[in-house]
Protein backbone atom coordinates (compact mmCIF):
# COMPACT_ATOMS: atom_id res chain seq x y z
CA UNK A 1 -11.76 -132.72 -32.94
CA UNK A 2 -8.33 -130.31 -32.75
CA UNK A 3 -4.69 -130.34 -33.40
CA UNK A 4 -2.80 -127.50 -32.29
CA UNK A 5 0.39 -126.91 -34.74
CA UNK A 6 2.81 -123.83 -33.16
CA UNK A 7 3.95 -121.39 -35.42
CA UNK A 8 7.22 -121.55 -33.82
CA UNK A 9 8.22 -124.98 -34.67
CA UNK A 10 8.34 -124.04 -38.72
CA UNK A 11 10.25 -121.37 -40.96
CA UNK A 12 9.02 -117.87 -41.70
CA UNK A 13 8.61 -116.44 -44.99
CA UNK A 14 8.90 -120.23 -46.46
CA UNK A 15 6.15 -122.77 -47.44
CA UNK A 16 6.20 -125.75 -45.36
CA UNK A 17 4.47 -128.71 -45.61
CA UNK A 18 2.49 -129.74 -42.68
CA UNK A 19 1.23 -133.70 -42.06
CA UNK A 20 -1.18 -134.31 -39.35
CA UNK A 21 -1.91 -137.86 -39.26
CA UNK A 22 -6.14 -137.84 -38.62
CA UNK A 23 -5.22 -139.92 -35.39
CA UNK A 24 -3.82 -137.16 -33.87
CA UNK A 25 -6.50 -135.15 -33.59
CA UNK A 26 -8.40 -135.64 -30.12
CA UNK A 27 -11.91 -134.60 -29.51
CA UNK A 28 -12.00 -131.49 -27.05
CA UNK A 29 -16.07 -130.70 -26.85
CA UNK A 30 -17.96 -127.75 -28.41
CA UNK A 31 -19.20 -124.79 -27.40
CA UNK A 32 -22.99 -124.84 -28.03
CA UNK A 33 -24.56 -121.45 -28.52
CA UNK A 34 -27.84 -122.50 -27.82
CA UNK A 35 -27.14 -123.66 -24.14
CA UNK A 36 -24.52 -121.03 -23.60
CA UNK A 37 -22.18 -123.49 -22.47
CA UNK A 38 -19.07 -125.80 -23.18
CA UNK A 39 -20.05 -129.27 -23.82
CA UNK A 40 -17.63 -131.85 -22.46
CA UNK A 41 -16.47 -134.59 -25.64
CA UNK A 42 -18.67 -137.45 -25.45
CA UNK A 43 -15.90 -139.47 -27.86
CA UNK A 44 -18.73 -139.45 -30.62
CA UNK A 45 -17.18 -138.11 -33.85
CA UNK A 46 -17.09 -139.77 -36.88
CA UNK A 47 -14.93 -138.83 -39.68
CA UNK A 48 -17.95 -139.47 -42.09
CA UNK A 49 -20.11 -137.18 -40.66
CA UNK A 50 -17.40 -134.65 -41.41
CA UNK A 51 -18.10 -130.80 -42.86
CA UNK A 52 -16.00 -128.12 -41.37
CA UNK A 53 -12.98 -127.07 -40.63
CA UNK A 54 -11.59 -124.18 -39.00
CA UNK A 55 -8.79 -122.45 -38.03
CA UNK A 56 -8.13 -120.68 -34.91
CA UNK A 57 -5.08 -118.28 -35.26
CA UNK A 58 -4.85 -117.62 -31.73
CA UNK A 59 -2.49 -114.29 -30.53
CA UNK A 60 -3.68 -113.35 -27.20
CA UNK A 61 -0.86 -111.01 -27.12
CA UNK A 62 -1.42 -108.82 -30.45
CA UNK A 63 2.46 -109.94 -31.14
CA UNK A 64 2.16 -110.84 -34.53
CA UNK A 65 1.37 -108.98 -37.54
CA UNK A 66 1.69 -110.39 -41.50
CA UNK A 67 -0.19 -112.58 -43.41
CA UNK A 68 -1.03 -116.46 -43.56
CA UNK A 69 -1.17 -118.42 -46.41
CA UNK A 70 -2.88 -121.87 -46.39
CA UNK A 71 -3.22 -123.75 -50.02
CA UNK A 72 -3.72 -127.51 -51.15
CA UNK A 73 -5.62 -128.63 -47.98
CA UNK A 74 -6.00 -132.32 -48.80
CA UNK A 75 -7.20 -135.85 -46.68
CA UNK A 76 -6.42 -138.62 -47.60
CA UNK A 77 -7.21 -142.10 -46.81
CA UNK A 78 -3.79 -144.23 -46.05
């Protein structure tokens, strides 16, 4: 499953808060290292089967220097 959020749509050098409704996450695939190969989404996750998550800061570029800070992660059930 993956959002993307774009640095550019928030404030720099402020805290925001950012809300990403579980819904809008979409499932994308996986690479598997074992088959050396991207594995299409076969619409299979479940949310209780969850364990990771990961960030992905991507700057193909090498544009962007400074530091990130993330704090009070939290899901919630609604």
């Amino acid at each position: 499953m993956g959002f993307t959020i774009r640095a550019s749509d928030y404030r720099v050098g402020e805290w925001v808060t950012v809300e990403i409704p579980l819904s809008n996450f979409k499932e994308s695939g996986a690479w598997s290292s074992k088959e050396n190969k991207w594995l299409d989404p076969r619409v299979e996750f479940d949310w209780n089967r969850f364990k990771t998550l990961h960030f992905d800061f991507d700057d193909w570029e090498n544009r962007n220097t400074g530091d990130i800070y993330l704090d009070d992660i939290v899901f919630k059930h609604r």
